[in-house]
C-alpha atoms as a PDB file:
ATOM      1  CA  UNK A   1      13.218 -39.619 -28.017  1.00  0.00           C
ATOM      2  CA  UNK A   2      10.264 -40.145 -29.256  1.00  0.00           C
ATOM      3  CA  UNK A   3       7.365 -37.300 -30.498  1.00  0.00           C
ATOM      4  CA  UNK A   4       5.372 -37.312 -27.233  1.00  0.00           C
ATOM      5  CA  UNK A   5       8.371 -38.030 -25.343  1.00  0.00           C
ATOM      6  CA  UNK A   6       9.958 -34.252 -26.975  1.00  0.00           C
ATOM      7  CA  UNK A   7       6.452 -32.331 -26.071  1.00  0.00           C
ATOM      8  CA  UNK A   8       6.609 -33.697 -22.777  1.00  0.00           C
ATOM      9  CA  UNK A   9       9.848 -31.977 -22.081  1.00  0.00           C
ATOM     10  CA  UNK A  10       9.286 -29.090 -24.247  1.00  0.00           C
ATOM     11  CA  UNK A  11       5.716 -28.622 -21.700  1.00  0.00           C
ATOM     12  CA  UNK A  12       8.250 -28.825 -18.435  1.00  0.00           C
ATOM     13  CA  UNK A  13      11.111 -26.490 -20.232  1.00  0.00           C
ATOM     14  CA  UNK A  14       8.572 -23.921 -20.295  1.00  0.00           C
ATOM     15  CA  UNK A  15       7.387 -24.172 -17.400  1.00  0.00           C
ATOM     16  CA  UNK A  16      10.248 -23.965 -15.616  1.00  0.00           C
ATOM     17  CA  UNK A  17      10.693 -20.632 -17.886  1.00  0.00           C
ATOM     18  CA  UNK A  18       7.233 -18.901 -16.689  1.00  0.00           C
ATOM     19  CA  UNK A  19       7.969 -20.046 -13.263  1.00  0.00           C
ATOM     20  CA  UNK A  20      11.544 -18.359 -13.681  1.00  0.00           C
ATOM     21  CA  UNK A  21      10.630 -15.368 -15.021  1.00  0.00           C
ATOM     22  CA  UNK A  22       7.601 -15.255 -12.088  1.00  0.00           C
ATOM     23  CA  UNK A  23      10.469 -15.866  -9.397  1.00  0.00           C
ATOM     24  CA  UNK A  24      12.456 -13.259 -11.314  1.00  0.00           C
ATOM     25  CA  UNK A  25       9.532 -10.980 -11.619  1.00  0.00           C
ATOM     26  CA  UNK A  26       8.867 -11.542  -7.750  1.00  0.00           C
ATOM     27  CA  UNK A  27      12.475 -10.578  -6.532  1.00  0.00           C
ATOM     28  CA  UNK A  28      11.936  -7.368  -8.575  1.00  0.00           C
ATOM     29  CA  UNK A  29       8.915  -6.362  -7.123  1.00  0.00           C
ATOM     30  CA  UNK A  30      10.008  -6.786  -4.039  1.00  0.00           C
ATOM     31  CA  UNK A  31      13.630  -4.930  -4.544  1.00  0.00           C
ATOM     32  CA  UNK A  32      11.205  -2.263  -5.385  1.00  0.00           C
ATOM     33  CA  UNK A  33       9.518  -2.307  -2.284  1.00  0.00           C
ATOM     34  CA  UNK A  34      12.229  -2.298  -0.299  1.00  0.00           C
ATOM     35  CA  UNK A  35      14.008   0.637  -2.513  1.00  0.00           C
ATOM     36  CA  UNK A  36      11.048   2.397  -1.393  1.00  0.00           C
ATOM     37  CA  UNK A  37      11.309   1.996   1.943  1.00  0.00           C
ATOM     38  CA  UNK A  38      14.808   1.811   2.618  1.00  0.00           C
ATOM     39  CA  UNK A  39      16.254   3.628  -0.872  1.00  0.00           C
ATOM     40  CA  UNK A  40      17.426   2.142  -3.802  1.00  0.00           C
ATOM     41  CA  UNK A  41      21.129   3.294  -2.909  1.00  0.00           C
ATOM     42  CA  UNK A  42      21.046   1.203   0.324  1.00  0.00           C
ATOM     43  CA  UNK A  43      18.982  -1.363  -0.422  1.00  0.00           C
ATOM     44  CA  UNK A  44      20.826  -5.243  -0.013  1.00  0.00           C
ATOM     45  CA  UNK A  45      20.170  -8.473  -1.004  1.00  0.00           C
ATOM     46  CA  UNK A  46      19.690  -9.859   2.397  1.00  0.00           C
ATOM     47  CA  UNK A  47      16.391  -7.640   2.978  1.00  0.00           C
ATOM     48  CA  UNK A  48      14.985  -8.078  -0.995  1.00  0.00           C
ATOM     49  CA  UNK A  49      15.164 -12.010  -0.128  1.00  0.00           C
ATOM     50  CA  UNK A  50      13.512 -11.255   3.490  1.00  0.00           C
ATOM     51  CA  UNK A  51      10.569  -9.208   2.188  1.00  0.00           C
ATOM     52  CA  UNK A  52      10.327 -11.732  -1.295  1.00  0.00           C
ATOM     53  CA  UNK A  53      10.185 -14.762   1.627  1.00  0.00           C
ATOM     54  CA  UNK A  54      13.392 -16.506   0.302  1.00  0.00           C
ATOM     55  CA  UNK A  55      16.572 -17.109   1.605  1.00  0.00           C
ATOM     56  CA  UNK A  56      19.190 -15.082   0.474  1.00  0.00           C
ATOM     57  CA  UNK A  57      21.158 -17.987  -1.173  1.00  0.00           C
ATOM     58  CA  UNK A  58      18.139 -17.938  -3.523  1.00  0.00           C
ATOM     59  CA  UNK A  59      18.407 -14.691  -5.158  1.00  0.00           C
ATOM     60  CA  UNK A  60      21.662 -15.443  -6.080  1.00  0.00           C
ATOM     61  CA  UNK A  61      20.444 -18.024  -9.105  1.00  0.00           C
ATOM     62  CA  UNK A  62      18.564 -14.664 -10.612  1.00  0.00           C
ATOM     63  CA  UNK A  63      20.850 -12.004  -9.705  1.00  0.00           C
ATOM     64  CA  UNK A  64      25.206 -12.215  -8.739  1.00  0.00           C
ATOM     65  CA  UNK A  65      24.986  -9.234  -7.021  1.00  0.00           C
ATOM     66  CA  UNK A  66      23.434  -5.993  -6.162  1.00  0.00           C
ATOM     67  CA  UNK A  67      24.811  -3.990  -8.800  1.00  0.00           C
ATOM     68  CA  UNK A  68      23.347  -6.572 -11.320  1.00  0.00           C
ATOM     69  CA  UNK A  69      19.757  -6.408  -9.157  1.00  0.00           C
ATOM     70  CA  UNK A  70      19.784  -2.141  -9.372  1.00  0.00           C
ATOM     71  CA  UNK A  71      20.732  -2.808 -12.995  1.00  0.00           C
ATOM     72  CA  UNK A  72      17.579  -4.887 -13.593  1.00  0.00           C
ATOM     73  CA  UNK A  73      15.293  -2.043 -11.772  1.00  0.00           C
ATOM     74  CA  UNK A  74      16.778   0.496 -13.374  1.00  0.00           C
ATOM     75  CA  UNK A  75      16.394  -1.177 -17.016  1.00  0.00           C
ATOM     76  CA  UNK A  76      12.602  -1.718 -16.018  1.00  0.00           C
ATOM     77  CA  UNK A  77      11.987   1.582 -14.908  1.00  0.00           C
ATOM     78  CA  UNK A  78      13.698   2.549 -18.213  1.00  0.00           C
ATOM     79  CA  UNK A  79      11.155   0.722 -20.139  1.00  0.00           C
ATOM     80  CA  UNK A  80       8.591   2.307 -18.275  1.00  0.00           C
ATOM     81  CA  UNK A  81      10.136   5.795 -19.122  1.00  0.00           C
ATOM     82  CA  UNK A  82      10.070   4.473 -22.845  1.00  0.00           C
ATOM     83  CA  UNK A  83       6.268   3.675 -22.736  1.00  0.00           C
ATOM     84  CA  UNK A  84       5.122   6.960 -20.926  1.00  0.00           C
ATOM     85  CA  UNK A  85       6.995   8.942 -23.299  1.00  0.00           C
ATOM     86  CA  UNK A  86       5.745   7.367 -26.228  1.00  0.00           C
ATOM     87  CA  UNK A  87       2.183   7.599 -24.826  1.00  0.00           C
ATOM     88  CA  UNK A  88       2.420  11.247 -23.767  1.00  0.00           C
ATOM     89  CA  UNK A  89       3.332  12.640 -27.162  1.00  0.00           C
ATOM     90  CA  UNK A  90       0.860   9.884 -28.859  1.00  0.00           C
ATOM     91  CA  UNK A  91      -2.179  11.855 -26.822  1.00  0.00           C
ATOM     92  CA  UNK A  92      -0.639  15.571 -27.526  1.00  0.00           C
ATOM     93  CA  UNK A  93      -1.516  17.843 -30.649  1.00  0.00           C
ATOM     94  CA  UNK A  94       1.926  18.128 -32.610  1.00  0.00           C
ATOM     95  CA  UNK A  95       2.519  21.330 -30.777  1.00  0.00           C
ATOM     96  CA  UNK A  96       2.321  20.030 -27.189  1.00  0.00           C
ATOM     97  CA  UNK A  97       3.905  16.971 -27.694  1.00  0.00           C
ATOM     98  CA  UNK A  98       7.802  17.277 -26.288  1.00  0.00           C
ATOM     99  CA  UNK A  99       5.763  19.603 -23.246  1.00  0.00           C
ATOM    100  CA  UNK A 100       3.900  16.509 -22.576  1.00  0.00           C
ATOM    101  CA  UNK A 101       6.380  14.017 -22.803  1.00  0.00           C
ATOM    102  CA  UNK A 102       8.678  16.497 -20.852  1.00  0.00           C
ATOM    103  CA  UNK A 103       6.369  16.437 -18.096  1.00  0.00           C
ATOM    104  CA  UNK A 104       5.716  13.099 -17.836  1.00  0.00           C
ATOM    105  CA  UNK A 105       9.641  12.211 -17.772  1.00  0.00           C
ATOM    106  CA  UNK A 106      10.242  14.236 -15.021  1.00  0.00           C
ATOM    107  CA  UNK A 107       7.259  12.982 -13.154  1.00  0.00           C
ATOM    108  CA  UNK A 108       8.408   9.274 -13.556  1.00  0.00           C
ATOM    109  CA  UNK A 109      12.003  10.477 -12.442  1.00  0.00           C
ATOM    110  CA  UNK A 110      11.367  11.841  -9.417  1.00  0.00           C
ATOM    111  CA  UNK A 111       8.971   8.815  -7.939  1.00  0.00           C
ATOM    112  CA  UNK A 112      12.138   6.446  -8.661  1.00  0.00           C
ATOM    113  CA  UNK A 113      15.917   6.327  -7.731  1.00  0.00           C
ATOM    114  CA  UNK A 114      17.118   3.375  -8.982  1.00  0.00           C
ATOM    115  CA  UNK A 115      18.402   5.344 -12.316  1.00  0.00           C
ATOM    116  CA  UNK A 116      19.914   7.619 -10.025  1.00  0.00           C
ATOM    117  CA  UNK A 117      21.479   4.324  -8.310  1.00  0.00           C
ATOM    118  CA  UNK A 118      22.363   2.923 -12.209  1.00  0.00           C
ATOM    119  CA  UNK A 119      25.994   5.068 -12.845  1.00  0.00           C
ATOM    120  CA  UNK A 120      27.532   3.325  -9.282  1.00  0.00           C
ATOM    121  CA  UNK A 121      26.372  -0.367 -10.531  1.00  0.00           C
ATOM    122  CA  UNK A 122      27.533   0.165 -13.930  1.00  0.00           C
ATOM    123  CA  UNK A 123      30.620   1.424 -13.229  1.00  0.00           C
ATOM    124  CA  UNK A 124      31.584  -1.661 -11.120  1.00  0.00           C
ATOM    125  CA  UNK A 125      31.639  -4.154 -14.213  1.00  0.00           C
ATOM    126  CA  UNK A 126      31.143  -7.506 -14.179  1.00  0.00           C
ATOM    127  CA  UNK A 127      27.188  -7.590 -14.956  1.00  0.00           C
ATOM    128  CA  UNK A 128      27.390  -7.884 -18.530  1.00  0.00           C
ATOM    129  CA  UNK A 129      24.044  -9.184 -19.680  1.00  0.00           C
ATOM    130  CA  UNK A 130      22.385  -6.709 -17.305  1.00  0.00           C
ATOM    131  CA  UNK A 131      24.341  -3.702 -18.487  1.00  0.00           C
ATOM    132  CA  UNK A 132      23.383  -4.793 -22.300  1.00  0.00           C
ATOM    133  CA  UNK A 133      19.632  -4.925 -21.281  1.00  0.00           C
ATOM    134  CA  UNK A 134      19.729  -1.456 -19.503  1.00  0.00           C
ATOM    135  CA  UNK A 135      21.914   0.219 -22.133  1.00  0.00           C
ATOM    136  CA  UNK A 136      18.974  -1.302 -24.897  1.00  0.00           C
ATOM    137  CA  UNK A 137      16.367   0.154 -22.200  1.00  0.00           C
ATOM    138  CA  UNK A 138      18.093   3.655 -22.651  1.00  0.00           C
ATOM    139  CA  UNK A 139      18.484   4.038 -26.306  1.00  0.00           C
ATOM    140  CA  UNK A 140      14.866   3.143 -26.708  1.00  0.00           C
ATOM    141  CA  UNK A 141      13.538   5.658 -23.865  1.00  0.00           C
ATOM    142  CA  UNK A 142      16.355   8.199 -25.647  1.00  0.00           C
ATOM    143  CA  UNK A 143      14.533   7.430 -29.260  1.00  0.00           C
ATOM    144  CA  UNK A 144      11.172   7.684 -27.529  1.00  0.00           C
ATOM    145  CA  UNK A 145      12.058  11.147 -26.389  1.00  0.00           C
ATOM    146  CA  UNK A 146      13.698  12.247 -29.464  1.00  0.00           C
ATOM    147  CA  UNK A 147      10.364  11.225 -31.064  1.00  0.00           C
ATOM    148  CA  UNK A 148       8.480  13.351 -28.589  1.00  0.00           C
ATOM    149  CA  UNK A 149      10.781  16.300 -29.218  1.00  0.00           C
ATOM    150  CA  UNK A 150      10.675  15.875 -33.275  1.00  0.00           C
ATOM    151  CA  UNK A 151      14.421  15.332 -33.228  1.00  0.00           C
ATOM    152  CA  UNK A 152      15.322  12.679 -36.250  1.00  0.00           C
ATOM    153  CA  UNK A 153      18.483  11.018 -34.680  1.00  0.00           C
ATOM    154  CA  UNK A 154      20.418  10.487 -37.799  1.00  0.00           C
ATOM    155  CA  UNK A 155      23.171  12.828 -36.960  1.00  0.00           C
ATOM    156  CA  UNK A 156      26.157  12.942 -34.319  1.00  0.00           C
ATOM    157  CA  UNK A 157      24.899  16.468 -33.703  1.00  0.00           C
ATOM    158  CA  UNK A 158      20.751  15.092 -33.087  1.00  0.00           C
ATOM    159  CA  UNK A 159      22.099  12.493 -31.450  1.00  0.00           C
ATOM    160  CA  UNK A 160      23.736  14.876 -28.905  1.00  0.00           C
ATOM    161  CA  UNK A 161      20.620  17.313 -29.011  1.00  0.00           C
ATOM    162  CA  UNK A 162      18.230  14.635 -27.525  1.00  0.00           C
ATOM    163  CA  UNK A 163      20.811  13.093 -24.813  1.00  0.00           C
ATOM    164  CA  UNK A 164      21.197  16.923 -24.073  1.00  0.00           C
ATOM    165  CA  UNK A 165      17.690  17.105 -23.541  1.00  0.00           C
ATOM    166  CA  UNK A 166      17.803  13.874 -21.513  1.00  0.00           C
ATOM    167  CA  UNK A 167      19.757  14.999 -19.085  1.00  0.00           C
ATOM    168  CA  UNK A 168      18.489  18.688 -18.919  1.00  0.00           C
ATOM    169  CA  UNK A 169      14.724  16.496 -17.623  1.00  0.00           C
ATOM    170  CA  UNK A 170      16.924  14.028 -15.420  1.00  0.00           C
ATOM    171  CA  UNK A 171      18.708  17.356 -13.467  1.00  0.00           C
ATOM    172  CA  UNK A 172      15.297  18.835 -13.504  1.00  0.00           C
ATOM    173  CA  UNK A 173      13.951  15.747 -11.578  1.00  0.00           C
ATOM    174  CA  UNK A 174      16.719  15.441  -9.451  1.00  0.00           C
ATOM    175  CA  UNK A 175      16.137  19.652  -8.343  1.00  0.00           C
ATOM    176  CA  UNK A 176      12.298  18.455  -7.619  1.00  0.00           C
ATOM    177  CA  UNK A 177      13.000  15.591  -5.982  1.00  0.00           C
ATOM    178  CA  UNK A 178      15.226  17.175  -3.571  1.00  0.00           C
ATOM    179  CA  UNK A 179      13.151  20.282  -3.138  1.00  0.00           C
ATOM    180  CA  UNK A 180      16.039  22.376  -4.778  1.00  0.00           C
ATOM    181  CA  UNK A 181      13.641  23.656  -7.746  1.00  0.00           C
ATOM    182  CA  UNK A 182      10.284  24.545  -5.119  1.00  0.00           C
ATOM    183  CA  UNK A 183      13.059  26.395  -2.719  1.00  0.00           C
ATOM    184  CA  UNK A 184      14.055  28.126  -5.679  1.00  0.00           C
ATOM    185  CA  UNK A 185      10.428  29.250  -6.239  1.00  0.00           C
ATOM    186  CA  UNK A 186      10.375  27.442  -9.204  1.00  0.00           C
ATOM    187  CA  UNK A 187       7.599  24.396 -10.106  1.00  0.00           C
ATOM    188  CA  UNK A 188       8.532  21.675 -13.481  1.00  0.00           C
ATOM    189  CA  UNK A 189       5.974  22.564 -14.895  1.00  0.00           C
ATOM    190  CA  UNK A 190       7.179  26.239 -15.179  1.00  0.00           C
ATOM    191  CA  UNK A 191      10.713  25.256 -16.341  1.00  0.00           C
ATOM    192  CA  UNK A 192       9.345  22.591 -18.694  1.00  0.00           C
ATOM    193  CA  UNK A 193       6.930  25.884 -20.386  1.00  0.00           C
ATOM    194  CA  UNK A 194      10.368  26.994 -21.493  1.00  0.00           C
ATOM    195  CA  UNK A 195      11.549  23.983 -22.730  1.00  0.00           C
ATOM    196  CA  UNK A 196      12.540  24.754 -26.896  1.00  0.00           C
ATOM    197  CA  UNK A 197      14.198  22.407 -29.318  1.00  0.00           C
END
C-alpha cells in the first residue's frame, strides 16, 4: 500500500471513529432524555432508539443491552460527579472545601438516577468493558472526593473513610430526592453543616 494510499485509509478510519463516537454520543443523550421522562429504572431500548430516530436493531452495534446502556450513563454521570467535585473544592478556602464539594455531590445526585439504576446492571454480568469504564469512573469521583475531604487514600482504613463518606452523601441524596429529609424537617444543606472528617 502505498504512502497516500495508507493516509487515505487512516482519513476514513477516523472518521468512521468521530462519527462512532457522535452516534454513540447521540444514543446517550437521548437515553438521558428518556430516563428523564420515563426513569432511568424503566427506561428500554426500544424507546432510546425511538426518541434517537433509529431503529432499535441499531443501538445494538453500540450497546448489547440495557444493563450495558445504564452502565454507560451511569459512568458519565460519574465523570461528571468527578469534575464538580474537583471544581467545588478548587473554588473553596481550605476550610470550606469538603462543605462545598459535599454540597455539590448531593446536588448532582439527586437530579440523576441512573447511579441509583448502576447496582441492578452490574450485578447482571456480562458487560465487561462497560463495568471496567464505570468502576474507573468511581475510583476517580471517590479520589476526587477524598481530595475534597483532605483524606490521603494510602491506607485500608482512608480508603474506607472516604467510601464511608461516599455513601453517607449518596443516602443523603437519596432522603432529598424522595422528600424523606424535607418531611423530616431537615434541608442538605443543614446535614452537610455537620459533616466532620
Amino acid at each position: 500500500m502505498s504512502t497516500e494510499e495508507q493516509a487515505i485509509a487512516q482519513n476514513r478510519a477516523r472518521r468512521r471513529a468521530q462519527e462512532q463516537g457522535a452516534t454513540r454520543a447521540a444514543i446517550l443523550d437521548a437515553a438521558r432524555h428518556v430516563g428523564v421522562r420515563e426513569g432511568a429504572r424503566h427506561l428500554s431500548l426500544r424507546a432510546v432508539a425511538a426518541e434517537a430516530g433509529f431503529a432499535p436493531a441499531a443501538l445494538y452495534g453500540y450497546f448489547r443491552n440495557k444493563d450495558e446502556l445504564l452502565l454507560a450513563l451511569a459512568a458519565d454521570d460519574l465523570a461528571q460527579l468527578a469534575r464538580a467535585l474537583k471544581d467545588a473544592a478548587a473554588n473553596a478556602p481550605s476550610s470550606e472545601k469538603l462543605p462545598a464539594a459535599a454540597l455539590v455531590a448531593v446536588n448532582l445526585l439527586q437530579q440523576t438516577e441512573t447511579l441509583a439504576t448502576a447496582p441492578a446492571a452490574l450485578s447482571g454480568g456480562g458487560a465487561p468493558d462497560a463495568e471496567r469504564i464505570f468502576n474507573g469512573r468511581l475510583i476517580a469521583a471517590l479520589r476526587a472526593l477524598s481530595e475534597a475531604a483532605g483524606i490521603r487514600m494510602e491506607s485500608r482504613d482512608s480508603q474506607s473513610d472516604t467510601i464511608l463518606l461516599a455513601a453517607t452523601l449518596t443516602g443523603l441524596a437519596v432522603m432529598a430526592r424522595s422528600g424523606r429529609l424535607s418531611a423530616l424537617g431537615f434541608t442538605p444543606e443543614e446535614i452537610l453543616a455537620r459533616l466532620k472528617v
